[in-house]
Each structure stands twice: as structure tokens, then as C-alpha cells.
N, C-alpha and C. Protein backbone atom coordinates (compact mmCIF):
# COMPACT_ATOMS: atom_id res chain seq x y z
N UNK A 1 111.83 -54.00 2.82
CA UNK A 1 112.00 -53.89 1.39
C UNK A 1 113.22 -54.69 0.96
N UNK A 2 113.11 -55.49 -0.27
CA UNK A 2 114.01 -56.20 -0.44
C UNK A 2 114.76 -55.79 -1.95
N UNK A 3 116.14 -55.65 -1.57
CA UNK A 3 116.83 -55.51 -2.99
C UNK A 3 117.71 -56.10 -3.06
N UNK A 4 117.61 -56.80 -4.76
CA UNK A 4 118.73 -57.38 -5.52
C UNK A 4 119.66 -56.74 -6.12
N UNK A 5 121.02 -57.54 -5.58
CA UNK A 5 121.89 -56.97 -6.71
C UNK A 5 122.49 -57.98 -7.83
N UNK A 6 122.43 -57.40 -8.84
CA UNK A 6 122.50 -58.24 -9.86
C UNK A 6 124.04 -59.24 -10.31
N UNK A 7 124.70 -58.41 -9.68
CA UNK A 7 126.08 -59.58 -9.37
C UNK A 7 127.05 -58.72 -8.42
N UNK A 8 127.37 -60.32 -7.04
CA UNK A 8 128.18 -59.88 -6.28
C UNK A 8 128.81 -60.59 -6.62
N UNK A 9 129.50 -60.30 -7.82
CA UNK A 9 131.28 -60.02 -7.54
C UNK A 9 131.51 -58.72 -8.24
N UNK A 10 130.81 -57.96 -8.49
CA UNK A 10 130.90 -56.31 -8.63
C UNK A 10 131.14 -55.38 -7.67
N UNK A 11 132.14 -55.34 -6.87
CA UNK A 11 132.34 -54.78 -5.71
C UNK A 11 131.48 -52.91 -5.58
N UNK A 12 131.46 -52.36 -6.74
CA UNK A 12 130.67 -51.10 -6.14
C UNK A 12 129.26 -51.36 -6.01
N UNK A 13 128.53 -52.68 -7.00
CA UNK A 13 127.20 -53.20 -6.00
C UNK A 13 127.19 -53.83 -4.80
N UNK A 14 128.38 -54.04 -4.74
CA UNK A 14 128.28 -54.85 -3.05
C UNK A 14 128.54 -53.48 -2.04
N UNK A 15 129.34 -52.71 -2.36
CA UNK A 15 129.63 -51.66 -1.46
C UNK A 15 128.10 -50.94 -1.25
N UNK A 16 127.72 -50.40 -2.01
CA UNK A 16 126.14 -49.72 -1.95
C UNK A 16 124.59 -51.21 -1.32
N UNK A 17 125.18 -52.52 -1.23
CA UNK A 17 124.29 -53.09 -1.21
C UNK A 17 124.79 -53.27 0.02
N UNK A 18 125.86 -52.93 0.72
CA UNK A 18 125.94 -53.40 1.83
C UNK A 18 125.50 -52.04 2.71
N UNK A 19 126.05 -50.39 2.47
CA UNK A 19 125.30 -49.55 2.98
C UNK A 19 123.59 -49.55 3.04
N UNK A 20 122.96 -50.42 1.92
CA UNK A 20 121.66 -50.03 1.85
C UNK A 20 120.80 -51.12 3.50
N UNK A 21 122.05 -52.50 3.41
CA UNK A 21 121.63 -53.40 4.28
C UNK A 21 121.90 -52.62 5.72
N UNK A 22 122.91 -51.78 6.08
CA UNK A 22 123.00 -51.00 7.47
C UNK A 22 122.00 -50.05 7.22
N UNK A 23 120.66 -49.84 6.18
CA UNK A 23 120.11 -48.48 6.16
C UNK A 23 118.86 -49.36 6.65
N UNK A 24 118.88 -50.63 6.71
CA UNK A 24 117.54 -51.40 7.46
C UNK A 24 116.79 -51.67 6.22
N UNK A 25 117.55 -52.09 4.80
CA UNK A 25 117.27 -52.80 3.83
C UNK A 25 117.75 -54.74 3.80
N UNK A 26 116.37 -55.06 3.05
CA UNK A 26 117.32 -56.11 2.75
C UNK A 26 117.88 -56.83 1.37
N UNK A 27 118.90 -57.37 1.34
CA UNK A 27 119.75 -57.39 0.28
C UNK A 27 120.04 -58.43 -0.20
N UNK A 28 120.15 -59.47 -0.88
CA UNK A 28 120.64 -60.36 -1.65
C UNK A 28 121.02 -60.07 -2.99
N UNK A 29 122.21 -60.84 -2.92
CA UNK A 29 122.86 -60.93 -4.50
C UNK A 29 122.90 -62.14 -5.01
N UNK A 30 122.67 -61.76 -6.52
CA UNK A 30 122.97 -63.28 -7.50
C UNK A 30 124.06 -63.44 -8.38
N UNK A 31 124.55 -64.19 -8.82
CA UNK A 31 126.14 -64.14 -9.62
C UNK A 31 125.97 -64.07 -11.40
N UNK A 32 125.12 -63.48 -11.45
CA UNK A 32 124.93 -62.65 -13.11
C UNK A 32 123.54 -62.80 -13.35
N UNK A 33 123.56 -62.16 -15.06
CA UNK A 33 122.20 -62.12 -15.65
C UNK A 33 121.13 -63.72 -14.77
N UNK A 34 121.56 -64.86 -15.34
CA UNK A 34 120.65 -65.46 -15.54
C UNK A 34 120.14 -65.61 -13.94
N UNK A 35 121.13 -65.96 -13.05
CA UNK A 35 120.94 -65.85 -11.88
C UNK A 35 120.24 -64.56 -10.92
N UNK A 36 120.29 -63.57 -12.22
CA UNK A 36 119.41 -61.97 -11.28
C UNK A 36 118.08 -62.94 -11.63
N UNK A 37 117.90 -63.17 -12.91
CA UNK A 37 116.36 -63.38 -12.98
C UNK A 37 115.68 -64.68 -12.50
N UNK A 38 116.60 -65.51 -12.13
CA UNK A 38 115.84 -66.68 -10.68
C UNK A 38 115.79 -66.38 -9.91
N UNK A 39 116.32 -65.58 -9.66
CA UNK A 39 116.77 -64.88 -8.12
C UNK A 39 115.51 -63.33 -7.73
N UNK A 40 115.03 -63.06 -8.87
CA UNK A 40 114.10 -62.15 -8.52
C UNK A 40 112.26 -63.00 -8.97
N UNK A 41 112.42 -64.07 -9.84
CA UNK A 41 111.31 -65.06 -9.75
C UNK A 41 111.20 -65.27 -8.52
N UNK A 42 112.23 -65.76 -7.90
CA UNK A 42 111.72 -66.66 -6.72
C UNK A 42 111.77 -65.67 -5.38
N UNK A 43 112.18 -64.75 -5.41
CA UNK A 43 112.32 -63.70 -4.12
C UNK A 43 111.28 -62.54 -4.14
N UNK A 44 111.04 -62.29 -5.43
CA UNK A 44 110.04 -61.20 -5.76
C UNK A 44 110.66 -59.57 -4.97
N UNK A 45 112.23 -59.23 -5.43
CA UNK A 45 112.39 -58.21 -4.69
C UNK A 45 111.34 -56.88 -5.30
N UNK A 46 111.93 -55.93 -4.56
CA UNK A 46 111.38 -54.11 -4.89
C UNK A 46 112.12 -53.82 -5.70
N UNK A 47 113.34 -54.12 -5.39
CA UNK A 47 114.34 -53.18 -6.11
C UNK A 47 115.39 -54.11 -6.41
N UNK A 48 116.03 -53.96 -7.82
CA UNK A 48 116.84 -54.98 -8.34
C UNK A 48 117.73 -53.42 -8.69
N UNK A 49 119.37 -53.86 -8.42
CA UNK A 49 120.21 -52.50 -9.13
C UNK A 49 121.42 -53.58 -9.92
N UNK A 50 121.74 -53.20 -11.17
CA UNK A 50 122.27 -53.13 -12.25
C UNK A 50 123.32 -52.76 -12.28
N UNK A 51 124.64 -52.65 -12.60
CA UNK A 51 125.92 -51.96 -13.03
C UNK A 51 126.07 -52.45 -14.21
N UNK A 52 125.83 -51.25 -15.21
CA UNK A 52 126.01 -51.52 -16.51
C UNK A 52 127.21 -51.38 -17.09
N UNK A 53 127.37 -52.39 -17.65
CA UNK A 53 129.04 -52.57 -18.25
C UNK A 53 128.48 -52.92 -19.06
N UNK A 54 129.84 -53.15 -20.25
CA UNK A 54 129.81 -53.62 -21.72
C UNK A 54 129.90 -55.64 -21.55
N UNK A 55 129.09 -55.90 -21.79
CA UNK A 55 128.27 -55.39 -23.44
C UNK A 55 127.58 -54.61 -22.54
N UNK A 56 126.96 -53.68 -23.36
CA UNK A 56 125.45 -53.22 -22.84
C UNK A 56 124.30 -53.76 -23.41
N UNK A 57 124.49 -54.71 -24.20
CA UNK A 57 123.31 -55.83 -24.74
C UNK A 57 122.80 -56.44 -23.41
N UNK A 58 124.10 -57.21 -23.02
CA UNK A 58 123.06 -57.94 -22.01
C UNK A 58 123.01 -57.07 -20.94
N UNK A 59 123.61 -56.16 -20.52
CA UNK A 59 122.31 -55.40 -19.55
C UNK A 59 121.10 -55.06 -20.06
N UNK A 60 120.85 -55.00 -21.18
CA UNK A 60 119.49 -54.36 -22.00
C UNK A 60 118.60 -55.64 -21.71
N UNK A 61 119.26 -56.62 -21.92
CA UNK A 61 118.19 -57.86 -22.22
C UNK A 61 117.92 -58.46 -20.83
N UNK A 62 118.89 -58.22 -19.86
CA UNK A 62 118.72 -58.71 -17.91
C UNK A 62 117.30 -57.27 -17.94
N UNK A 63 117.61 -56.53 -18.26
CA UNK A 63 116.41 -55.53 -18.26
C UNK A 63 115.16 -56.10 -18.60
N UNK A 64 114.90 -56.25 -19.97
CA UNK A 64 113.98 -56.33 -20.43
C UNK A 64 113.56 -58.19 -20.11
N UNK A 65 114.15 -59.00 -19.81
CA UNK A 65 113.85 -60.14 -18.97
C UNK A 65 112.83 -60.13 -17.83
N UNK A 66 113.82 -59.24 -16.77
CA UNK A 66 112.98 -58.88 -15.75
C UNK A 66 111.78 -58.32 -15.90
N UNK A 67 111.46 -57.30 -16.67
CA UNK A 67 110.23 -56.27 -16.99
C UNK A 67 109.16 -57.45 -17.88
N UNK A 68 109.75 -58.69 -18.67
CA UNK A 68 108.43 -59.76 -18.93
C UNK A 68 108.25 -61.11 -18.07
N UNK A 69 108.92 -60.59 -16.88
CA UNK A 69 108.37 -61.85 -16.16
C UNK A 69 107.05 -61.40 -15.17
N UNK A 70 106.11 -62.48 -15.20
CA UNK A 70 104.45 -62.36 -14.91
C UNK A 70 105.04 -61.66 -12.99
N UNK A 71 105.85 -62.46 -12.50
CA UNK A 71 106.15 -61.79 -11.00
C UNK A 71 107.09 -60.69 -11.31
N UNK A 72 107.83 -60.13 -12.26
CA UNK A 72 108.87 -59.48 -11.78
C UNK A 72 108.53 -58.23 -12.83
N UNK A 73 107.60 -57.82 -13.62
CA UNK A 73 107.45 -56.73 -14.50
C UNK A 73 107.17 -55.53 -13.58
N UNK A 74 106.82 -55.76 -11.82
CA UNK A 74 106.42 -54.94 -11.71
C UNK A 74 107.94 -54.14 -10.58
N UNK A 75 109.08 -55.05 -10.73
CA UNK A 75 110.36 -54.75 -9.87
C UNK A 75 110.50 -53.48 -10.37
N UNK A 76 111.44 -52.54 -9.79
CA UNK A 76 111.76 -51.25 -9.94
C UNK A 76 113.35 -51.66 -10.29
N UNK A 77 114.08 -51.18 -11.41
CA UNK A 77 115.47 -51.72 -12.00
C UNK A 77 115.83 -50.21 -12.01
N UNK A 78 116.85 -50.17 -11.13
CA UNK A 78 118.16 -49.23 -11.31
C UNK A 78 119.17 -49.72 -11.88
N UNK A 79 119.66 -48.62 -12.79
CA UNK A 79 120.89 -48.80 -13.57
C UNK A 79 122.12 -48.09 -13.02
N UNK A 80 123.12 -48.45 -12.70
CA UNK A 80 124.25 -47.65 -12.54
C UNK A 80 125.14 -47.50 -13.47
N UNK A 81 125.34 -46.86 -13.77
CA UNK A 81 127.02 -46.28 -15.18
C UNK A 81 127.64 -45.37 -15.25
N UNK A 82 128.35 -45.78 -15.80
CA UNK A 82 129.43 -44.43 -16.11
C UNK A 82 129.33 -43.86 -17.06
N UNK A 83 128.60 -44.81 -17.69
CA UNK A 83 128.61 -43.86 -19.91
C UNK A 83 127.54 -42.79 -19.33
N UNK A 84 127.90 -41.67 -20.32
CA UNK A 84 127.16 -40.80 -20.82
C UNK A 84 126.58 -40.49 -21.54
N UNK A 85 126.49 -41.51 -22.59
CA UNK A 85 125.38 -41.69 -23.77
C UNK A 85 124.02 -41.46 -23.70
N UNK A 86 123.47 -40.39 -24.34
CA UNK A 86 121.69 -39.86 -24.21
C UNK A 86 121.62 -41.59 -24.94
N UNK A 87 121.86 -41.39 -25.97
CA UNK A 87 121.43 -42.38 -26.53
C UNK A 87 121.32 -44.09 -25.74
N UNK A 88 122.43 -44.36 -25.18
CA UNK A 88 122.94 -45.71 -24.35
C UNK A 88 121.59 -45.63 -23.49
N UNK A 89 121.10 -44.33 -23.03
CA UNK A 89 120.16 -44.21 -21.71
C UNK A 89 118.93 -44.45 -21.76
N UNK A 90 118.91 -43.93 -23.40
CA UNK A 90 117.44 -44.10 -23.25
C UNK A 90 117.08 -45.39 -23.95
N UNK A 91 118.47 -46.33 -24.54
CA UNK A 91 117.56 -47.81 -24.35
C UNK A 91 117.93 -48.45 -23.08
N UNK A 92 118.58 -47.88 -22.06
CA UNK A 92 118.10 -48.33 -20.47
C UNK A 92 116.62 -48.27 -20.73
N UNK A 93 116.16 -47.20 -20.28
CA UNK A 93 115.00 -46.78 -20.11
C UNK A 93 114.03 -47.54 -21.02
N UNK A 94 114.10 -47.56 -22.16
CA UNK A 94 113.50 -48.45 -22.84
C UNK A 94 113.07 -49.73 -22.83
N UNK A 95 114.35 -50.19 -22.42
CA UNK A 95 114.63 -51.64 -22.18
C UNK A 95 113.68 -52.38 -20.45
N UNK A 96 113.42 -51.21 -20.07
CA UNK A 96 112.40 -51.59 -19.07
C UNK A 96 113.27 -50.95 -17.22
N UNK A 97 114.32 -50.17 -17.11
CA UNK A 97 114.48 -49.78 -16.02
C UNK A 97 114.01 -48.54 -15.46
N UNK A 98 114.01 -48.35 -14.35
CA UNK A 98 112.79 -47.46 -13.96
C UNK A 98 113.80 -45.53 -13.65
N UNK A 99 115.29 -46.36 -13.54
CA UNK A 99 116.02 -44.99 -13.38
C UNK A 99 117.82 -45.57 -13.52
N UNK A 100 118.29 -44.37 -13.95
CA UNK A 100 119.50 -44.86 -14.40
C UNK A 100 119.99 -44.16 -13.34
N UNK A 101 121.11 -43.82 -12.79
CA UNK A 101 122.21 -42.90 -11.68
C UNK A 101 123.67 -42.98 -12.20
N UNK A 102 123.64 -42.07 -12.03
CA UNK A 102 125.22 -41.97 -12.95
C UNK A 102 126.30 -42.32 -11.69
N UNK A 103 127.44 -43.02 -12.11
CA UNK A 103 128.24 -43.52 -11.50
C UNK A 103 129.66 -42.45 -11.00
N UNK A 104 130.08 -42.26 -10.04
CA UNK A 104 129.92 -42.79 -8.85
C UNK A 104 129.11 -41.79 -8.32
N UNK A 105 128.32 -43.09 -7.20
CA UNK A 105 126.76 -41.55 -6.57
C UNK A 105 127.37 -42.09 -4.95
N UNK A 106 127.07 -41.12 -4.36
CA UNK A 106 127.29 -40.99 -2.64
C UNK A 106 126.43 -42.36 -2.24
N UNK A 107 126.53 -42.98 -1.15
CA UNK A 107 125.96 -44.48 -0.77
C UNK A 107 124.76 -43.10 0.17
N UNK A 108 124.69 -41.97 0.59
CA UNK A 108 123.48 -41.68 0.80
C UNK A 108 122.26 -41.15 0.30
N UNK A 109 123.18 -40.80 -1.14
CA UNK A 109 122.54 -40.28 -2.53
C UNK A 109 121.58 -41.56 -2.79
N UNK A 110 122.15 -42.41 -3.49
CA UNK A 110 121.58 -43.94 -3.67
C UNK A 110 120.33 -44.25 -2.51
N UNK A 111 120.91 -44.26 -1.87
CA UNK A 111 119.85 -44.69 -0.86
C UNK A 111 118.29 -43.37 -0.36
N UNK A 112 118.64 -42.37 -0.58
CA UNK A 112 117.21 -41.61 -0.47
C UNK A 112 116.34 -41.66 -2.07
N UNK A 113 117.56 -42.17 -3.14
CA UNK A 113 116.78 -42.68 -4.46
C UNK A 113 115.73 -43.83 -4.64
N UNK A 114 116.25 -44.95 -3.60
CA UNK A 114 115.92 -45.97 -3.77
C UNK A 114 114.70 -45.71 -2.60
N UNK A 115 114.73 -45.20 -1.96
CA UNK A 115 113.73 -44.86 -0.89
C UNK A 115 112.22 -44.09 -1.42
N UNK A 116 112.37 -43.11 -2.47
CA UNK A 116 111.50 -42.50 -2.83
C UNK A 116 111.08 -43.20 -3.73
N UNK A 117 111.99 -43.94 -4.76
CA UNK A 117 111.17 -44.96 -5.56
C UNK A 117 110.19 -45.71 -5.07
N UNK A 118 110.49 -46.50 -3.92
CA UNK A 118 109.74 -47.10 -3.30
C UNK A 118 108.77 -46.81 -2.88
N UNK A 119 108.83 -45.56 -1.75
CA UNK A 119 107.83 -44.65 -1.46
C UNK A 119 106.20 -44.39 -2.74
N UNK A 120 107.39 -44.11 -3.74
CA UNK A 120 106.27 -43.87 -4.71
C UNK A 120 105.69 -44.95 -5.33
N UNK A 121 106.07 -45.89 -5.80
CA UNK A 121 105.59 -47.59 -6.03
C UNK A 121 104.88 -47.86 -4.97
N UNK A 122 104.96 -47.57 -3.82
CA UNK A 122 103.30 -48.02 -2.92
C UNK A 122 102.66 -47.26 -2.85
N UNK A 123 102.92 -45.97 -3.06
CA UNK A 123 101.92 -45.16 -2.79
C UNK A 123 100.77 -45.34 -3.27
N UNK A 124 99.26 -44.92 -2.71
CA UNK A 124 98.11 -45.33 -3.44
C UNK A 124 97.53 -43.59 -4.27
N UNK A 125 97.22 -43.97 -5.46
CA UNK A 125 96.80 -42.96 -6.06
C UNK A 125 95.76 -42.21 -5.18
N UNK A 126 95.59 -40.69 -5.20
CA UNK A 126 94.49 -40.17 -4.79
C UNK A 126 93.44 -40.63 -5.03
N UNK A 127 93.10 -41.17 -6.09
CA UNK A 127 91.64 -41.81 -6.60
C UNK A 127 91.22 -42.90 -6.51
N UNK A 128 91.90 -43.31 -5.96
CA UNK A 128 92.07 -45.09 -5.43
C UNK A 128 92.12 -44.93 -3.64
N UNK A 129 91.83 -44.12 -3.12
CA UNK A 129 91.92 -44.02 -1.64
C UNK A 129 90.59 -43.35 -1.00
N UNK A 130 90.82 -44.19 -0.19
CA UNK A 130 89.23 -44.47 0.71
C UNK A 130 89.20 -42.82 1.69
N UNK A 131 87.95 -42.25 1.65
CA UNK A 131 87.62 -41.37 2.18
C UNK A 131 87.90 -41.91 3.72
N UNK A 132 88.55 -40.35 3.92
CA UNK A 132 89.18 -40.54 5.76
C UNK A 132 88.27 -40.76 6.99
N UNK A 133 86.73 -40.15 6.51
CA UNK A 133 85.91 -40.61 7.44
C UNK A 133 84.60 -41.33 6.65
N UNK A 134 83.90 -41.78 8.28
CA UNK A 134 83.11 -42.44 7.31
C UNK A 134 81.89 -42.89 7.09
N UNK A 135 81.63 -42.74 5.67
CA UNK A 135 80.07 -41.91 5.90
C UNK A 135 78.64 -43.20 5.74
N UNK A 136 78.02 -43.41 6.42
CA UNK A 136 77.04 -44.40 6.40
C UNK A 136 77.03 -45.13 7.40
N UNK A 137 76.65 -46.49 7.65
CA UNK A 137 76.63 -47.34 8.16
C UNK A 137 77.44 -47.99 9.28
């Protein structure tokens, strides 16, 4: 599984991107907005994570970038922050990320988050899955 972080020179995404790489993830970083979103065109990660700072425009719009590109609408975007704004959150959420985590989270917290996301993004629906045995022919 491959995750982006959206800029290394943010040292608490590098700290969590480097625990996630000893958790048998893999990790690349790009050096801001425009560079998250070449960087997830051309890599096609799972998981792209965010540290939202001010502005919070352009985290809204690195959001909602990612969520209209034809390869990348279907990435899973974590947000990390410190604000506590219902309001700030739910144009995260809006803006196209799949979960916000409030800042500072344990590097093993993060990582069973990013695990179940995943988990659940492949999972195949019950109704979409092929009977276990098999009948006919």
C-alpha cells in the first residue's frame, strides 16, 4: 500500500510517514499542494495524508483537486489538525477527504486508522462476491 505525504518538510508528516514506512508501508513525499497532485497522478497512491494549516483554503482545494482527478478521485485523503472547528471539518469532509484525526494522534493510533481504511476500500461488498462453492459446471 502506498502513501503520500503531502509535504516533506512538515516534520509531524514525516515523523508518522516514516513510522507508517517501518509498519511495511510505502511512502513518498511531495514538496506541496501542486506537487501532492503530480505526485499522486503519476503514483496512484491509497492513501494521501494532509496537515492542515492555514490557509485552510488551500488545503480545501489540494482536497478537492485530488477527489477530481479521473486517477486520483478514488485516493483515501486524511486530514490532520489541530483546529477544532465543527464547522472547519466539515468543509474537510466536504471538500473531498475521507477522515480528519485530530492532532497530535499516537504513530500507532494513525496507523491501525490508515489500515482499516484501507481494509475497507478493498473490501468487496457482500453482493458483489462470488458464492464460496461451486455450483454447476
Amino acid at each position: 500500500m502506498l502513501t503520500l505525504l503531502a509535504d516533506r518538510a512538515d516534520q509531524q508528516l514525516v515523523a508518522y510517514g516514516e513510522f507508517l514506512q517501518e509498519s511495511g508501508y510505502d511512502v513518498i513525499a511531495a514538496e506541496g499542494s501542486e506537487s501532492t497532485i503530480l505526485e499522486a497522478n503519476q503514483a496512484a497512491p491509497d492513501v494521501v495524508l494532509v496537515h492542515l494549516r492555514e490557509p485552510v483554503l488551500e488545503t480545501l482545494e489540494l482536497c478537492r483537486r485530488i477527489r477530481a482527478g479521473a486517477l486520483t478521485r478514488r485516493v483515501s485523503i486524511i486530514v490532520l489538525t489541530e483546529i477544532d472547528d465543527v464547522h472547519v471539518r466539515d468543509r474537510i469532509i466536504g471538500a473531498g477527504a475521507a477522515m480528519i484525526v485530530r492532532t497530535p494522534v499516537p504513530y500507532p493510533a494513525l496507523f491501525l486508522r490508515v489500515r482499516r481504511m484501507l481494509a475497507a476500500k478493498h473490501r468487496v461488498p457482500r453482493h458483489q462476491r462470488r458464492p464460496s462453492g461451486s455450483l454447476g459446471a
